[in-house]
C-alpha atoms as a PDB file:
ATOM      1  CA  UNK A   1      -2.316 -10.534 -17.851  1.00  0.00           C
ATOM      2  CA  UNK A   2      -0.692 -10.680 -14.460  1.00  0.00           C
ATOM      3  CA  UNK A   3      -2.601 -11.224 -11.226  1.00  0.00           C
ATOM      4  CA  UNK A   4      -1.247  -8.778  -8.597  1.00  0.00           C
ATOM      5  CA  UNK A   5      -1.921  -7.866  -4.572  1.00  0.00           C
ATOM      6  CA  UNK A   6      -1.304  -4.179  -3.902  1.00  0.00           C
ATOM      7  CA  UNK A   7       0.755  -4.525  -0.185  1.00  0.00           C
ATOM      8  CA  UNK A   8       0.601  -0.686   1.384  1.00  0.00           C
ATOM      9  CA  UNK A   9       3.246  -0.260   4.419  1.00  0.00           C
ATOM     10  CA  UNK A  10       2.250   2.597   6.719  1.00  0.00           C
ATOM     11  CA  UNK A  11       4.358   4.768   8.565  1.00  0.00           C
ATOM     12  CA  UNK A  12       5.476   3.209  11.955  1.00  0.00           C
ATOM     13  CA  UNK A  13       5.079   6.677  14.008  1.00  0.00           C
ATOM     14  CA  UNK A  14       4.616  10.436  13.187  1.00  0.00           C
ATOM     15  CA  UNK A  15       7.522  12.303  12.579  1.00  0.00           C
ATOM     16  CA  UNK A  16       6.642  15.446  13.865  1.00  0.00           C
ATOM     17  CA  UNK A  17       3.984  15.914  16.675  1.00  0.00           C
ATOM     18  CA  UNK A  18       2.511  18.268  13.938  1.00  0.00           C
ATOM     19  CA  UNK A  19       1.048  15.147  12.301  1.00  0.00           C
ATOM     20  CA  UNK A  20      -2.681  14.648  12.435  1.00  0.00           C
ATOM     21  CA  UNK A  21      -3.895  12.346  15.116  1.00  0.00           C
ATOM     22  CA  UNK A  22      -5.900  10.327  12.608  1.00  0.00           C
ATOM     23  CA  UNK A  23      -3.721   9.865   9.828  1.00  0.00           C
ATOM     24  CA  UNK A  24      -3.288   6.215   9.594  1.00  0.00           C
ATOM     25  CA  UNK A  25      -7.622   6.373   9.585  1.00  0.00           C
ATOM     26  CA  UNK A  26      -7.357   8.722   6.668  1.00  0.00           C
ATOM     27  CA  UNK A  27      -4.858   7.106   5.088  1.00  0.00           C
ATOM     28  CA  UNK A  28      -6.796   3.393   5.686  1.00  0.00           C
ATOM     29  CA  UNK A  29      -9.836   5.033   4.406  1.00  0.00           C
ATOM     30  CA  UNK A  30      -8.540   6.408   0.835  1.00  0.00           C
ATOM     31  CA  UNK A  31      -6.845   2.561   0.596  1.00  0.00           C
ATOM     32  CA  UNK A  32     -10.736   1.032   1.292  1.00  0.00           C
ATOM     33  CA  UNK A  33     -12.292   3.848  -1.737  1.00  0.00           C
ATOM     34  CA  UNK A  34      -9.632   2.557  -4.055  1.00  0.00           C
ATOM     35  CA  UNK A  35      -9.344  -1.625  -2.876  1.00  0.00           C
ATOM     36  CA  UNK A  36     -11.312  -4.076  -1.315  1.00  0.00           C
ATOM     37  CA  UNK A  37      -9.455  -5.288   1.730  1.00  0.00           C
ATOM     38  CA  UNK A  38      -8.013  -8.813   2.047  1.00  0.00           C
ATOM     39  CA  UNK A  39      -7.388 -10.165   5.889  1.00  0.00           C
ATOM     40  CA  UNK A  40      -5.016 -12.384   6.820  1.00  0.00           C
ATOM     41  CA  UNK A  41      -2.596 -12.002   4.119  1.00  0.00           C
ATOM     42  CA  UNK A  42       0.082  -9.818   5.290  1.00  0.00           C
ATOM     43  CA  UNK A  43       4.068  -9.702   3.818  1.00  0.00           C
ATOM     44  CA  UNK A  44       5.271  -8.465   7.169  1.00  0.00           C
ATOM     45  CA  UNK A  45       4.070  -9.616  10.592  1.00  0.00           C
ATOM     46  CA  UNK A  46       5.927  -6.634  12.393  1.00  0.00           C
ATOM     47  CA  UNK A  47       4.193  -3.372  10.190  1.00  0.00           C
ATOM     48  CA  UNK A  48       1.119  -1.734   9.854  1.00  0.00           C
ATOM     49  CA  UNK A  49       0.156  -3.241   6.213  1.00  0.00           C
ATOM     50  CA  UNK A  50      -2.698  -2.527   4.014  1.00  0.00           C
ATOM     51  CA  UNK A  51      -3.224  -5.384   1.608  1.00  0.00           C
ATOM     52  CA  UNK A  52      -6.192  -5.566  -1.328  1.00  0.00           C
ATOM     53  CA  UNK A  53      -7.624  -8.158  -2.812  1.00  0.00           C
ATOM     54  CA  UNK A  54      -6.224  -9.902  -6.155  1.00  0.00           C
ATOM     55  CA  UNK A  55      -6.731  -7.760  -8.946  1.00  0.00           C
ATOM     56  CA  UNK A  56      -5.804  -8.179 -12.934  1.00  0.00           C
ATOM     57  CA  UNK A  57      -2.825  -5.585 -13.857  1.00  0.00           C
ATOM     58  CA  UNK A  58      -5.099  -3.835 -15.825  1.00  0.00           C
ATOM     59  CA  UNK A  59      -4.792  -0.420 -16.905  1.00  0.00           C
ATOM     60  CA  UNK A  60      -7.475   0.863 -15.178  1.00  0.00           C
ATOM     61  CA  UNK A  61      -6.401  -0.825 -12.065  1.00  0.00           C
ATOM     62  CA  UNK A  62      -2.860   0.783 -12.175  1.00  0.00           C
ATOM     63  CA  UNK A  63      -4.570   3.751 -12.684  1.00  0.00           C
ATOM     64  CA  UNK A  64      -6.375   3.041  -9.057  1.00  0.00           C
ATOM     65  CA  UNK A  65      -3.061   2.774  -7.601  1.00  0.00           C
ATOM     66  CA  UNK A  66      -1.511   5.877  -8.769  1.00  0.00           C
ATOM     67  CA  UNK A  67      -5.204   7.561  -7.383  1.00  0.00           C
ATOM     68  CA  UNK A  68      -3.955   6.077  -4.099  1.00  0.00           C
ATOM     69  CA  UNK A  69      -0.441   7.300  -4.306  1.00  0.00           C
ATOM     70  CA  UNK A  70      -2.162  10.695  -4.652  1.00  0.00           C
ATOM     71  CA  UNK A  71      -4.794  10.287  -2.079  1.00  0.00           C
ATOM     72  CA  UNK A  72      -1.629   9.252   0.204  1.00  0.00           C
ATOM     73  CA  UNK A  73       0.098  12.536  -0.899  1.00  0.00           C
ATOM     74  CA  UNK A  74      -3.267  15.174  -0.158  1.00  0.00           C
ATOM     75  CA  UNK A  75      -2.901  13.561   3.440  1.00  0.00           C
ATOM     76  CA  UNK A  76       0.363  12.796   4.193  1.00  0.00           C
ATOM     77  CA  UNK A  77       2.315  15.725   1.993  1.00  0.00           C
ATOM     78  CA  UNK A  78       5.028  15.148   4.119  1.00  0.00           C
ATOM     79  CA  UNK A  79       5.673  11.239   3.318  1.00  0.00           C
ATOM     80  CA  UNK A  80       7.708   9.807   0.695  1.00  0.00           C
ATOM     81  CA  UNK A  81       6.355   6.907  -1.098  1.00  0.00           C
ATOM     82  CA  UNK A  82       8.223   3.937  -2.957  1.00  0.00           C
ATOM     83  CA  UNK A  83       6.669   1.508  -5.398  1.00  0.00           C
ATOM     84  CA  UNK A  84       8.348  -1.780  -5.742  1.00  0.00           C
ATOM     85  CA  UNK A  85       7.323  -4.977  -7.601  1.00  0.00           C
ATOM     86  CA  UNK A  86       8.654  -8.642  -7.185  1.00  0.00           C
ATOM     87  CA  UNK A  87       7.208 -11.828  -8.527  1.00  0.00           C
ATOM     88  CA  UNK A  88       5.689 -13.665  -6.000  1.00  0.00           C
ATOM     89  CA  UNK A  89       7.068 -16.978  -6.686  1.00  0.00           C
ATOM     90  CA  UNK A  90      10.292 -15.358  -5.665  1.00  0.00           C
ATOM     91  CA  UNK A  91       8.841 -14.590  -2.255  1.00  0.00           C
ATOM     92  CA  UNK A  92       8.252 -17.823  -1.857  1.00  0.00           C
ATOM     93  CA  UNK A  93       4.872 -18.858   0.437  1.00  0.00           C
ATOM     94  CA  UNK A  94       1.135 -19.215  -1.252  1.00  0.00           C
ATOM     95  CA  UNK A  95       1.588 -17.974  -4.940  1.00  0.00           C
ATOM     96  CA  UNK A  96      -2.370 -17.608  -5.266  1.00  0.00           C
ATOM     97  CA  UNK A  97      -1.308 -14.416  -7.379  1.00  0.00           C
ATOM     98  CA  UNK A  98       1.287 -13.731 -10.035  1.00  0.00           C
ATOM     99  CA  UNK A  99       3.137 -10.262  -8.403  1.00  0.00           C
ATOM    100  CA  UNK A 100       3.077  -8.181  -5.379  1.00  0.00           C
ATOM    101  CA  UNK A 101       2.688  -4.489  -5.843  1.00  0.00           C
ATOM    102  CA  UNK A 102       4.001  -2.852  -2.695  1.00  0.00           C
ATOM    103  CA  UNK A 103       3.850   0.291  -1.557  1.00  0.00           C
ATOM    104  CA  UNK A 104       6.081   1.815   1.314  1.00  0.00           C
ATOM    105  CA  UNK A 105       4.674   5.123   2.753  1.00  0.00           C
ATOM    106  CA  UNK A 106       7.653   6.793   4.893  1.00  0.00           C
ATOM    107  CA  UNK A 107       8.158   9.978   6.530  1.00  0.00           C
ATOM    108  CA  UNK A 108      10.009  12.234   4.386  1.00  0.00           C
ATOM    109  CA  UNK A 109      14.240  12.782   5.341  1.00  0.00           C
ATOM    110  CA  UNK A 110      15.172  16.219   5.671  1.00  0.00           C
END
């Protein structure tokens, strides 16, 4: 069984000024139901990045993140979302856990 990090990378700005105000709260606020928060731990200095704790890739706790990915999509119906994994050893840096699960949360092309 894997260890994994779930990484969540917010959209930058609003695409439209018909985007709520406090979307980044709602969207921070379905993340903390789902994970416990981790400080400090971020993949990218220069974006707004939601990162949990270690977790076991666990069924149930894949099941969390697709509850997330639909949490994300009840607030932000607009966004496009892409799930990628990569090993962390490949990432190089502290491998305190086996894979990275990120998320990218982007404003939808039309």
């Amino acid at each position: 069984m894997s260890s994994c990090r779930l990484h969540v990378f917010l959209p930058d700005e609003p695409a439209t000024e018909e985007t709520p105000s406090d979307e980044r709260e709602q969207l921070q606020a379905a993340f903390e139901e789902h994970f416990t928060p981790c400080e400090g731990v971020a993949l990218q200095d220069s974006t707004n990045e939601l990162v949990s704790e270690i977790f076991d890739e666990t069924d149930e706790n894949l099941e969390r993140i697709d509850a997330f990915e639909t949490a994300v999509e009840d607030i932000h119906p607009d966004a496009d979302t892409l799930r990628t994994r990569q090993d962390r050893s490949v990432m190089g840096g502290d491998a305190d856990y086996d894979e990275a699960i990120m998320l990218q949360i982007t404003h939808a092309l039309v």
